[in-house]
Each structure stands twice: as C-alpha cells, then as structure tokens.
N, C-alpha and C. Protein backbone atom coordinates (compact mmCIF):
# COMPACT_ATOMS: atom_id res chain seq x y z
N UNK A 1 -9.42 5.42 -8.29
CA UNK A 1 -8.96 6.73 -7.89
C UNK A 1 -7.98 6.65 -6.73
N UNK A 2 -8.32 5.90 -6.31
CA UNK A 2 -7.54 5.40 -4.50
C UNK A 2 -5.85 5.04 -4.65
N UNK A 3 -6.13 3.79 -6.19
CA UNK A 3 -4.82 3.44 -6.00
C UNK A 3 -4.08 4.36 -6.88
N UNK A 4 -4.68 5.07 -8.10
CA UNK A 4 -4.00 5.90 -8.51
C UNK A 4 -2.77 6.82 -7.86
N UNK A 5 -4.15 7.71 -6.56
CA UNK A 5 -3.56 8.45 -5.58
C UNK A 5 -2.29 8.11 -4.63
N UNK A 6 -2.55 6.33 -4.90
CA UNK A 6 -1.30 5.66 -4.57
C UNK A 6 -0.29 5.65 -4.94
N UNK A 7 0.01 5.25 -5.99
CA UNK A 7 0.72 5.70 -6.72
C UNK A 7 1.40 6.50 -6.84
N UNK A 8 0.49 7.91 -7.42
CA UNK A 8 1.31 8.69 -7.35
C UNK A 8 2.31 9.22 -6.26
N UNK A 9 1.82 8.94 -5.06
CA UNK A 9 2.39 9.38 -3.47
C UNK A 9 3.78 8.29 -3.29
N UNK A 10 3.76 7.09 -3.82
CA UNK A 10 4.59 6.52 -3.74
C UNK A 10 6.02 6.86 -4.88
N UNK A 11 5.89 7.83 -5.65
CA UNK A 11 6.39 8.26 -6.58
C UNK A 11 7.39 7.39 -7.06
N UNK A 12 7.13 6.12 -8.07
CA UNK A 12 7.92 4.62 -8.47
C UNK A 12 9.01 5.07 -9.14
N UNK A 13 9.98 4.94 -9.26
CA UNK A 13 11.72 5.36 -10.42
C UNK A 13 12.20 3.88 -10.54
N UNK A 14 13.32 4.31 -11.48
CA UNK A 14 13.41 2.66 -12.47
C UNK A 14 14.44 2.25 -10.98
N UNK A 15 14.47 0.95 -11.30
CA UNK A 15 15.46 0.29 -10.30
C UNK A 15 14.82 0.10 -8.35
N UNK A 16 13.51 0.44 -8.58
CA UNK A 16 13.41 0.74 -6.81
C UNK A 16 12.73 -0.64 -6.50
N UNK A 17 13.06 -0.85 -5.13
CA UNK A 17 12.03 -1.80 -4.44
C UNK A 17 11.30 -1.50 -3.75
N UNK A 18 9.76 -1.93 -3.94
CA UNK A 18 8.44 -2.03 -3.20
C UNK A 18 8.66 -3.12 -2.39
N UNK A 19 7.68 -2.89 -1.34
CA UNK A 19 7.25 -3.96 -0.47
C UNK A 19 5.40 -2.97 -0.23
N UNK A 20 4.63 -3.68 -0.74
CA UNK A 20 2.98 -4.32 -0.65
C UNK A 20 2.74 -4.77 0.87
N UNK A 21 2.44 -4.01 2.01
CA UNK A 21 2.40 -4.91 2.96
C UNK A 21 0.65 -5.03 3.46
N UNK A 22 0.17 -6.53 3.65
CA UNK A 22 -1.11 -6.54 3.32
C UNK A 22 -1.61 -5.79 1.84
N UNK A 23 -0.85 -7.41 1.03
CA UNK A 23 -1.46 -6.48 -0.40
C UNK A 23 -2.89 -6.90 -0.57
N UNK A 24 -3.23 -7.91 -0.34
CA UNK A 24 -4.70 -7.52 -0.55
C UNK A 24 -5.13 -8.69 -2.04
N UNK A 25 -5.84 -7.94 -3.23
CA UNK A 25 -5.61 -7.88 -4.11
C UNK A 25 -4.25 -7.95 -5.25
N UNK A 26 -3.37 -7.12 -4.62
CA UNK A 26 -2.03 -6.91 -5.08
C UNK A 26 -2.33 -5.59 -6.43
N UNK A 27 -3.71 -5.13 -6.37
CA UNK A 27 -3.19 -4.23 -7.30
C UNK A 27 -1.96 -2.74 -7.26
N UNK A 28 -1.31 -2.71 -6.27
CA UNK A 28 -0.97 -1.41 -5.83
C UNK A 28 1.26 -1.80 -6.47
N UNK A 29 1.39 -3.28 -5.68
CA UNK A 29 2.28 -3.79 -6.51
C UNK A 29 1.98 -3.89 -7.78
N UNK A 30 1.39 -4.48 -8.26
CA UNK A 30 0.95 -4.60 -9.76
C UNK A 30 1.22 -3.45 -10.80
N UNK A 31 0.49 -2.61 -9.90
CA UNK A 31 0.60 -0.97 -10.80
C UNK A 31 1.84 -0.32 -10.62
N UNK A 32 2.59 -0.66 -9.52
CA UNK A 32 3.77 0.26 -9.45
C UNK A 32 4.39 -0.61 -10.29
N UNK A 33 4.90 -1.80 -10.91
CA UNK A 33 5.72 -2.84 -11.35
C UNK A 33 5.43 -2.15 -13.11
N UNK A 34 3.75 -2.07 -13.24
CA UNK A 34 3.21 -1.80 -14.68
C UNK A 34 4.14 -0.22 -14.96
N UNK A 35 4.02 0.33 -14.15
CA UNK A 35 4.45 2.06 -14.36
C UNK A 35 6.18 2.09 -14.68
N UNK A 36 6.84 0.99 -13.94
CA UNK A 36 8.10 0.99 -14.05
C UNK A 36 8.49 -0.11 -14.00
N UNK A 37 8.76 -1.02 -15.25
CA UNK A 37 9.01 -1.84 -15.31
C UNK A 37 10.35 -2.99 -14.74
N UNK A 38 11.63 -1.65 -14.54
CA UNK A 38 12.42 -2.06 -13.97
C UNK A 38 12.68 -2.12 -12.36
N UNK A 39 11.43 -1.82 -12.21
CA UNK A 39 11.22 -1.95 -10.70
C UNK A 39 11.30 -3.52 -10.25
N UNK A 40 11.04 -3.59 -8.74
CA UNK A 40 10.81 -4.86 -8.42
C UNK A 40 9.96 -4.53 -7.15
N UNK A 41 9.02 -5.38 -7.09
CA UNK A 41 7.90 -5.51 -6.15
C UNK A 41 7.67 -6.66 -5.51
N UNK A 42 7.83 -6.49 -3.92
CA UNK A 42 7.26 -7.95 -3.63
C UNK A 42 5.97 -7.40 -2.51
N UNK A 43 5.02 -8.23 -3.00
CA UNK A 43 3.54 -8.32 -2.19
C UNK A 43 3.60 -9.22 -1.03
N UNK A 44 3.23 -8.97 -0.02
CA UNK A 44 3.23 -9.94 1.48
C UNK A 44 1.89 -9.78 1.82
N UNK A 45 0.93 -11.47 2.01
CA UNK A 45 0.19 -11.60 2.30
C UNK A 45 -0.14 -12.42 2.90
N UNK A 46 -1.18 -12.63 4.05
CA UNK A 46 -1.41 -13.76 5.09
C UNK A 46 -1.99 -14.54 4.55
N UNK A 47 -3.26 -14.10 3.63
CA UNK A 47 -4.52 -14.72 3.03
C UNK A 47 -3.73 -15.86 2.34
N UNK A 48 -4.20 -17.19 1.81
CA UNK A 48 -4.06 -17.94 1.29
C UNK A 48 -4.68 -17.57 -0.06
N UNK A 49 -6.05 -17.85 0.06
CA UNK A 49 -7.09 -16.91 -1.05
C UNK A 49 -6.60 -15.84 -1.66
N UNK A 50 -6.30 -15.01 -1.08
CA UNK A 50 -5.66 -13.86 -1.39
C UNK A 50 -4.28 -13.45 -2.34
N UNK A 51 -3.18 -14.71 -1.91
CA UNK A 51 -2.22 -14.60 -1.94
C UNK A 51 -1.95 -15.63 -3.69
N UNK A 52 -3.54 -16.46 -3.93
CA UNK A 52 -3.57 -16.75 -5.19
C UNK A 52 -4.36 -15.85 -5.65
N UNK A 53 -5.15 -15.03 -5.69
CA UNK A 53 -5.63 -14.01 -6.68
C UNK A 53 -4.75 -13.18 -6.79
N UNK A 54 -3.58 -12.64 -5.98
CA UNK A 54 -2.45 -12.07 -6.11
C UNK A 54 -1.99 -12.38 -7.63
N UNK A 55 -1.81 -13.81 -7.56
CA UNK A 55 -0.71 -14.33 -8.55
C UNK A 55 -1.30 -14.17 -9.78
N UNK A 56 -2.81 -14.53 -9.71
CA UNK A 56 -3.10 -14.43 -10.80
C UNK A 56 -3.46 -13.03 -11.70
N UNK A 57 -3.94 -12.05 -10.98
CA UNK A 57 -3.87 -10.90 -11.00
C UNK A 57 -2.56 -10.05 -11.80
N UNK A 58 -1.29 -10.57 -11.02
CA UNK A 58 0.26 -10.58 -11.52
C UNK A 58 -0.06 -11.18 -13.24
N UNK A 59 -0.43 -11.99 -13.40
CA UNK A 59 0.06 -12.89 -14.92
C UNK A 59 -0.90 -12.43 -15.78
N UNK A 60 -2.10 -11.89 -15.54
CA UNK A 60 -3.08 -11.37 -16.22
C UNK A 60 -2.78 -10.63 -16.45
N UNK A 61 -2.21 -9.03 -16.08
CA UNK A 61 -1.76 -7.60 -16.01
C UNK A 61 -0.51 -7.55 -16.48
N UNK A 62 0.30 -8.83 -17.19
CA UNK A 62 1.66 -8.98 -17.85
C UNK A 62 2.76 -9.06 -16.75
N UNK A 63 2.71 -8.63 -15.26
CA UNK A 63 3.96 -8.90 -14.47
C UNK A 63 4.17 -9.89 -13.23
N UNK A 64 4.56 -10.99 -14.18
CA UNK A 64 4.62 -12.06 -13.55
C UNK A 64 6.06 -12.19 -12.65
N UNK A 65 6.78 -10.76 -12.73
CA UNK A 65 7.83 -11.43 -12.06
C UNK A 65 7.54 -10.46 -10.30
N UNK A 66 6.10 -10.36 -10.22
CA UNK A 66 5.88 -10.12 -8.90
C UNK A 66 6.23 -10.86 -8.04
N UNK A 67 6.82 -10.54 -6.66
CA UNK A 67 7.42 -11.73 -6.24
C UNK A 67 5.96 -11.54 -4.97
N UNK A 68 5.65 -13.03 -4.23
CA UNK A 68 4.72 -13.24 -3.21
C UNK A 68 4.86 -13.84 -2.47
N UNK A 69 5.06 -13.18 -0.96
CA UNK A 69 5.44 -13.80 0.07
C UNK A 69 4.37 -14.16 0.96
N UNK A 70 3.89 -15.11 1.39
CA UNK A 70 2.96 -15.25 2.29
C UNK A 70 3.29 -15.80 3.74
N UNK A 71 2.73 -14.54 4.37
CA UNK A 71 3.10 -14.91 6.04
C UNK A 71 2.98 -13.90 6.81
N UNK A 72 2.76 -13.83 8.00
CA UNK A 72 2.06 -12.85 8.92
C UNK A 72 3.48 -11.71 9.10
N UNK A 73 3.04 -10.44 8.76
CA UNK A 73 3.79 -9.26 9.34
C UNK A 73 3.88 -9.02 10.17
N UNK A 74 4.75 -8.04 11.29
CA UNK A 74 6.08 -7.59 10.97
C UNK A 74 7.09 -9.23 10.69
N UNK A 75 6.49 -10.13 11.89
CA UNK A 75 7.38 -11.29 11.50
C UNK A 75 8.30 -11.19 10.23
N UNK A 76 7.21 -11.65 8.79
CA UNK A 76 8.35 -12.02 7.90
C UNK A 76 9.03 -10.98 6.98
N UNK A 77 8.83 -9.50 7.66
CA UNK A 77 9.65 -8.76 6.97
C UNK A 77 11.45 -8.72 7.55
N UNK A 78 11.70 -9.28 8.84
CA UNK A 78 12.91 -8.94 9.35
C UNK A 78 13.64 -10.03 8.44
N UNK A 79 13.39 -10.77 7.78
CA UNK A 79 14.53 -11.94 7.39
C UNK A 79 14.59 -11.64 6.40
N UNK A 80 14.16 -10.48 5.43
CA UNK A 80 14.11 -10.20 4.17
C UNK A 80 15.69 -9.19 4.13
N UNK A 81 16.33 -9.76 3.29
CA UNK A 81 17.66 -9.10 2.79
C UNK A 81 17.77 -7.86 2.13
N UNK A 82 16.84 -7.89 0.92
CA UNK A 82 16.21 -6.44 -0.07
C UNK A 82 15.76 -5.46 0.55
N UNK A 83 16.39 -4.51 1.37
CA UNK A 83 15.57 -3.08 1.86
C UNK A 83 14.92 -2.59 0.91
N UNK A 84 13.50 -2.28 1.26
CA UNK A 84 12.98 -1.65 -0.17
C UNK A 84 13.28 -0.17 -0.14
N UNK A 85 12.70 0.42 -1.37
CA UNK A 85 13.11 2.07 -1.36
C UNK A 85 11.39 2.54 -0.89
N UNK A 86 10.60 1.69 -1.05
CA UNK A 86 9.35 2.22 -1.06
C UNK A 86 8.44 0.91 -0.50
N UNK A 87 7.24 1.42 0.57
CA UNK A 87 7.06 0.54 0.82
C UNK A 87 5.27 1.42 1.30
N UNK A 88 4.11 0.12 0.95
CA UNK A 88 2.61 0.57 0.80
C UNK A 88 2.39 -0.12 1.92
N UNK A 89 1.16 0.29 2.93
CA UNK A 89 0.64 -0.66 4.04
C UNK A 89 -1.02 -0.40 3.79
N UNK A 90 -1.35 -1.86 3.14
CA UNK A 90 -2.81 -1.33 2.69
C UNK A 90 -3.66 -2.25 3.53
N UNK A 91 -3.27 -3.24 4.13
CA UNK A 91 -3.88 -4.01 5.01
C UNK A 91 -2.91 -3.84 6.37
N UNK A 92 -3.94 -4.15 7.38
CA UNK A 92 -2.98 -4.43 8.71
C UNK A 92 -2.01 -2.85 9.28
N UNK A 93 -2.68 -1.85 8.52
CA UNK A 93 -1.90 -0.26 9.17
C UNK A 93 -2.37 -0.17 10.89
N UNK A 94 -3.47 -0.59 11.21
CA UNK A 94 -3.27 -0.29 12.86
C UNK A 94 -2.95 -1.74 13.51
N UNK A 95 -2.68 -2.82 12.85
CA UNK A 95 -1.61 -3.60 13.39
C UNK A 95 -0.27 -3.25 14.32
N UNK A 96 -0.32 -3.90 15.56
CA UNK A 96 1.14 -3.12 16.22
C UNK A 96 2.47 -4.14 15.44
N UNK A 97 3.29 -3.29 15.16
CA UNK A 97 4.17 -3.98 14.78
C UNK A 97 4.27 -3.51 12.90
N UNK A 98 3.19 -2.95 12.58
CA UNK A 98 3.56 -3.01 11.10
C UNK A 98 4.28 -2.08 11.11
N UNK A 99 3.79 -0.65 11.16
CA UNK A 99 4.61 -0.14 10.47
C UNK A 99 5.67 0.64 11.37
N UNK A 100 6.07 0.00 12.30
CA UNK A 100 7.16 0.06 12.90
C UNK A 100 8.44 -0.35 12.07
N UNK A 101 8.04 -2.34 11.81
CA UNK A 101 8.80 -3.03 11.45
C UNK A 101 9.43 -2.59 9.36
N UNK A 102 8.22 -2.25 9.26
CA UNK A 102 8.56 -1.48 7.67
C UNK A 102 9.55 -0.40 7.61
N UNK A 103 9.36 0.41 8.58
CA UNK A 103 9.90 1.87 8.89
C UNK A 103 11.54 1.33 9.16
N UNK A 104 11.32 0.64 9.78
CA UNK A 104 12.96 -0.05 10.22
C UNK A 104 13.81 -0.61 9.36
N UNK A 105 13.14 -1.00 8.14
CA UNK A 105 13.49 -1.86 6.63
C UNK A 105 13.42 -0.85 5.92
N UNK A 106 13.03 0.26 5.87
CA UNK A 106 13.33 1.36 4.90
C UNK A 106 14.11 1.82 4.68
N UNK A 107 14.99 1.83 2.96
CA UNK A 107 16.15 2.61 3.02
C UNK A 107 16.06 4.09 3.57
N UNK A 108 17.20 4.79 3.56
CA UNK A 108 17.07 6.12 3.99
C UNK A 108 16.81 6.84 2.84
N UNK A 109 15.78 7.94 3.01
CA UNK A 109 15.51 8.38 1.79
C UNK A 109 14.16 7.67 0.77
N UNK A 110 13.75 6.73 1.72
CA UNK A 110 12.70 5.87 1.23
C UNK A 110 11.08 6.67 1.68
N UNK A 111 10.65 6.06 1.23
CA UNK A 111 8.92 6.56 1.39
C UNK A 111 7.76 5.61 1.41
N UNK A 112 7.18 5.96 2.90
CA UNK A 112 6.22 5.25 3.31
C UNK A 112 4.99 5.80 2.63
N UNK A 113 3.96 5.02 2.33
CA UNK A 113 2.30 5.32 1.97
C UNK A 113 1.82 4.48 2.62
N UNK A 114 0.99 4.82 3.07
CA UNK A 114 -0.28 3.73 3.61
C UNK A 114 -1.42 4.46 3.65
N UNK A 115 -2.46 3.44 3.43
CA UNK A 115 -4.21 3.96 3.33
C UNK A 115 -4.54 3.36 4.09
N UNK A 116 -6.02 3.68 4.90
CA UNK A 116 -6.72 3.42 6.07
C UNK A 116 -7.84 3.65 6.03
N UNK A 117 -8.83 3.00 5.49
CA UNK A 117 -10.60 3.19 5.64
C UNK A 117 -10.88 3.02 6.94
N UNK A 118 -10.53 2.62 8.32
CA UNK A 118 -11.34 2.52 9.44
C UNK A 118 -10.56 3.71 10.36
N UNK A 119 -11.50 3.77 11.72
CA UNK A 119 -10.87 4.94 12.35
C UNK A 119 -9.44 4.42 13.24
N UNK A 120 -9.74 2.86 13.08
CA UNK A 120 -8.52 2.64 14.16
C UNK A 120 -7.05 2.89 13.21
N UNK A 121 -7.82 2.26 11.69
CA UNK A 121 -6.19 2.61 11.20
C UNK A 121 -6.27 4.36 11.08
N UNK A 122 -7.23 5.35 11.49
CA UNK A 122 -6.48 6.60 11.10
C UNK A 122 -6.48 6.98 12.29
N UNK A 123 -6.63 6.57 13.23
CA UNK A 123 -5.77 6.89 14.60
C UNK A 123 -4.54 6.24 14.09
N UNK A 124 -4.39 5.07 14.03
CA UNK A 124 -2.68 5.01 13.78
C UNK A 124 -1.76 5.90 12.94
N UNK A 125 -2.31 6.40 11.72
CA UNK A 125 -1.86 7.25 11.23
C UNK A 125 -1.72 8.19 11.94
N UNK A 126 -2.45 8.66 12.43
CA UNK A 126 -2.29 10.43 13.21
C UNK A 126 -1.08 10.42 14.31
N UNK A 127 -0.96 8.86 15.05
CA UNK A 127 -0.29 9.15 15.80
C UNK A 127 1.33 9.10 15.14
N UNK A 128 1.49 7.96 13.92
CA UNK A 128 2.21 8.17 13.65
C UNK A 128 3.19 9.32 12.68
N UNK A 129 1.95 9.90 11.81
CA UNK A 129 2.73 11.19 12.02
C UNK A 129 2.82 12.51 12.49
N UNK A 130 2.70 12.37 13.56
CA UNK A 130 3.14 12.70 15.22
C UNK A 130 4.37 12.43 15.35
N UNK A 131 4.96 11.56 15.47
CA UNK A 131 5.94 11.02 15.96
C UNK A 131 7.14 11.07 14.06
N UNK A 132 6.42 10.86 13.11
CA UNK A 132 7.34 10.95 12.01
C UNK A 132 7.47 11.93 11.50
N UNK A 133 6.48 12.86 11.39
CA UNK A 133 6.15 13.65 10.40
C UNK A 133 5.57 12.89 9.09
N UNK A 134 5.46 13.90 7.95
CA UNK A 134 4.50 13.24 6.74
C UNK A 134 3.67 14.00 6.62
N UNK A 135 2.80 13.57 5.94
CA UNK A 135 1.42 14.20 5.22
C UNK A 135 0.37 13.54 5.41
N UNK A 136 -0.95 13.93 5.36
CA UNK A 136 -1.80 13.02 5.88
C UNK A 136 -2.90 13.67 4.81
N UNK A 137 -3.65 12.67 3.84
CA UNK A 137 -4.60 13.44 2.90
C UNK A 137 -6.09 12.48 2.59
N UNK A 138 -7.18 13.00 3.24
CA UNK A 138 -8.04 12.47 2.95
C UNK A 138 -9.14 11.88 1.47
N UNK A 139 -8.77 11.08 1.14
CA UNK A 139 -9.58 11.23 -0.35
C UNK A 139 -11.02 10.55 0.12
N UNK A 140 -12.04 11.40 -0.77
CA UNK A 140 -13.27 10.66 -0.53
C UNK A 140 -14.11 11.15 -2.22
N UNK A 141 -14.57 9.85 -2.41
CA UNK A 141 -14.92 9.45 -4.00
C UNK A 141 -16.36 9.27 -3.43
N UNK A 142 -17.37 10.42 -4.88
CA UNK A 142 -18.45 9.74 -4.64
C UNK A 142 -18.79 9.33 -6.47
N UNK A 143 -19.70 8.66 -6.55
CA UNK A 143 -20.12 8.11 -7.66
C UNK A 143 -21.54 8.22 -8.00
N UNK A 144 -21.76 8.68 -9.41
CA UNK A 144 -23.33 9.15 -9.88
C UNK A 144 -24.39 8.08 -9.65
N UNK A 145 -25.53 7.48 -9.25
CA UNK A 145 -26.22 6.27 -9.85
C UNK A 145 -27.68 7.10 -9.18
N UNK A 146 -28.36 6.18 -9.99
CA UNK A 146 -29.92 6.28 -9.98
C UNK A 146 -30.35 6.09 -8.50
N UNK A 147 -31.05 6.67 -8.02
CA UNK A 147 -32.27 6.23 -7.06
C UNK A 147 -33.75 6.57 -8.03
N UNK A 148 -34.33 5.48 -7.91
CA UNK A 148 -35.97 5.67 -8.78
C UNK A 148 -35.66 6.61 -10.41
N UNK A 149 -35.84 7.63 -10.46
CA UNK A 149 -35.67 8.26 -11.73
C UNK A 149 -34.84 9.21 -11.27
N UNK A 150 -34.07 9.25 -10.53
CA UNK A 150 -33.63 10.45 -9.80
C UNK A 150 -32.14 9.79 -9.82
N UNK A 151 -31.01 11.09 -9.49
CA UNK A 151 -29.57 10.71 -9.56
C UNK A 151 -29.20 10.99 -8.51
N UNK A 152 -28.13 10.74 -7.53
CA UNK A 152 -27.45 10.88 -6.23
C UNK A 152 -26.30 10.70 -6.53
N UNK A 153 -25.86 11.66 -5.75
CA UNK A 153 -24.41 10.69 -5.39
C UNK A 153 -23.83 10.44 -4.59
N UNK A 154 -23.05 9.02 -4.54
CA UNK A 154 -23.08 7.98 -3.78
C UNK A 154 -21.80 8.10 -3.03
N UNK A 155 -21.24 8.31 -1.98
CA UNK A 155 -20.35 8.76 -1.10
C UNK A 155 -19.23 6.59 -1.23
N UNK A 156 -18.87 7.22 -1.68
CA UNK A 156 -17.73 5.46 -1.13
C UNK A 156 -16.98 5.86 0.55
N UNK A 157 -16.66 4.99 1.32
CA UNK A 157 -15.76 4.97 2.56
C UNK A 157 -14.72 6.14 2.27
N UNK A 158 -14.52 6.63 2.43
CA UNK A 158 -13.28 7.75 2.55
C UNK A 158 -12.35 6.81 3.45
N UNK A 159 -10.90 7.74 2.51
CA UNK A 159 -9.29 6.77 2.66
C UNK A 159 -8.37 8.08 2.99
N UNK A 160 -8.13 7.66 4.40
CA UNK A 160 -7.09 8.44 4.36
C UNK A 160 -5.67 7.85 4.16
N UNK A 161 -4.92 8.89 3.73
CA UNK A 161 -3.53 8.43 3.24
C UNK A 161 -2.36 8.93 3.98
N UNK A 162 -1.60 8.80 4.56
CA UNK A 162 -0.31 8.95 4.72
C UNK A 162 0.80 8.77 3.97
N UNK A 163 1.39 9.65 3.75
CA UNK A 163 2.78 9.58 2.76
C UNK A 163 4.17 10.57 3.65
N UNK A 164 5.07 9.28 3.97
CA UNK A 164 6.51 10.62 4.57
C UNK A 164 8.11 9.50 3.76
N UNK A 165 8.76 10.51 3.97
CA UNK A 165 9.76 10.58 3.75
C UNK A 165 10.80 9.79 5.00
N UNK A 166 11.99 9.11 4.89
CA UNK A 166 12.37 8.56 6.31
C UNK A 166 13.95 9.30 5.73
N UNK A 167 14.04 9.97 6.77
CA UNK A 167 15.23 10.90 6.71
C UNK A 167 16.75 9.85 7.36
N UNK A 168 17.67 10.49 6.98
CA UNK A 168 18.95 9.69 7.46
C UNK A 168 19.16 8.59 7.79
C-alpha cells in the first residue's frame, strides 16, 4: 500500500529519471521502471547486502536495466551528470545532507517524495516543508489477523509522506 502510494505521488511519464535514494530493497525503483518502461532509474545504496538484493530483485521483476550505485549520500549524488526529474528518499530522510543534496540535483519542475516511519525523519519532513512547501500525508495500514478465536486489527508503523514540486 506504502509503495503504491509511492508511486502514485511520484507521478512516473515515459522518458523521466528517478533517483531511489536509500533504496533499500529497491522496490520503489523497480516499480516506477515496471509502470514506465521508458523510464530510467538509478537506486543508491550504502548496504552491500542490500545493494545485491537490489540487483536481484531488478532481474527477477524483468528490469534489469536498473542502474545501482553504491555509496554513501549526499556524497555520491554530486558527481552524477543525469539530473533526475524525480527523485524518492526512503532511507536516510533525516540524514543532514540528503535531501538538501537531492533538492539541488532536481530538475526544475521535478518532484520530491520521501517516506519516514520514525519521528526524527518526520521532524525532518515538517521542517522541510516549512521551508519548501509540499504536502505532507500520513498513511497508516492496519491488517485483519487472529488473536485466539477472535480478529483484530493490527495497526503497521504509520508512514508519513512528503511530496513537492521544485519550482524554477
């Protein structure tokens, strides 16, 4: 539901570039690449571990031409040539330096998303849009399951999201 919501906020068109920052998993590249094929996506990740379930993840799901950069952010976004049009921060959002350094690599007219399960990353959010503007939308998923003979439902971490626009 999370990355869906991703998705959609990132709103993908043919020809655009992603940047995945702290992809994680990489499903969020993955899915924007699946939705529009003529897109191009590159995932940046520190994890080693990570940065091979990435790949494999990529070749399983048919888009192997994910590209994967591994190396600590903001660092290795400044040497990158490709401004993206769109760019996700799903790891590392109350990192100083991320999404400064993203915001700065954004074409004009581009659009930031980022999600944040802890409070430090949604203090970062709040402050930053403060200072950017944007939208700020809480999703929280719960799920049916048993206790004893009995049903509940089960609250997951709530994600808040940020989605703005970078003007001129």
């Amino acid at each position: 539901e999370v990355r869906a919501s991703t998705i959609a906020a990132l709103s993908p068109q043919p020809g655009q570039i992603l940047w995945d920052i702290g992809a994680g998993s990489g499903s969020v590249a993955i899915e924007f690449l699946r939705t529009v094929p003529s897109a191009k996506a590159v995932a940046f990740e520190k994890n080693a571990e990570r940065v091979g379930r990435i790949a494999r993840n990529a070749l399983a799901l048919g888009v192997p031409a994910l590209e994967i950069v591994t190396g600590t952010v903001p660092d290795i976004l400044t040497s990158r040539s490709d401004a993206p049009d769109r760019i996700f921060v799903g790891g590392g959002v109350s990192a100083p330096g991320v999404l400064e350094a993203g915001w700065a690599m954004l074409k004009p007219g581009g659009r930031l998303v980022a999600n944040a399960a802890t409070l430090e990353g949604e203090t970062s959010l709040f402050a930053w849009r403060a200072a950017h503007g944007g939208d700020l939308v809480r999703l929280s998923i719960e799920r049916l399951e048993a206790v004893g003979s009995f049903q509940v439902w089960k609250p997951a971490i709530p994600v808040t999201q940020y989605c703005g626009v970078k003007r001129g």
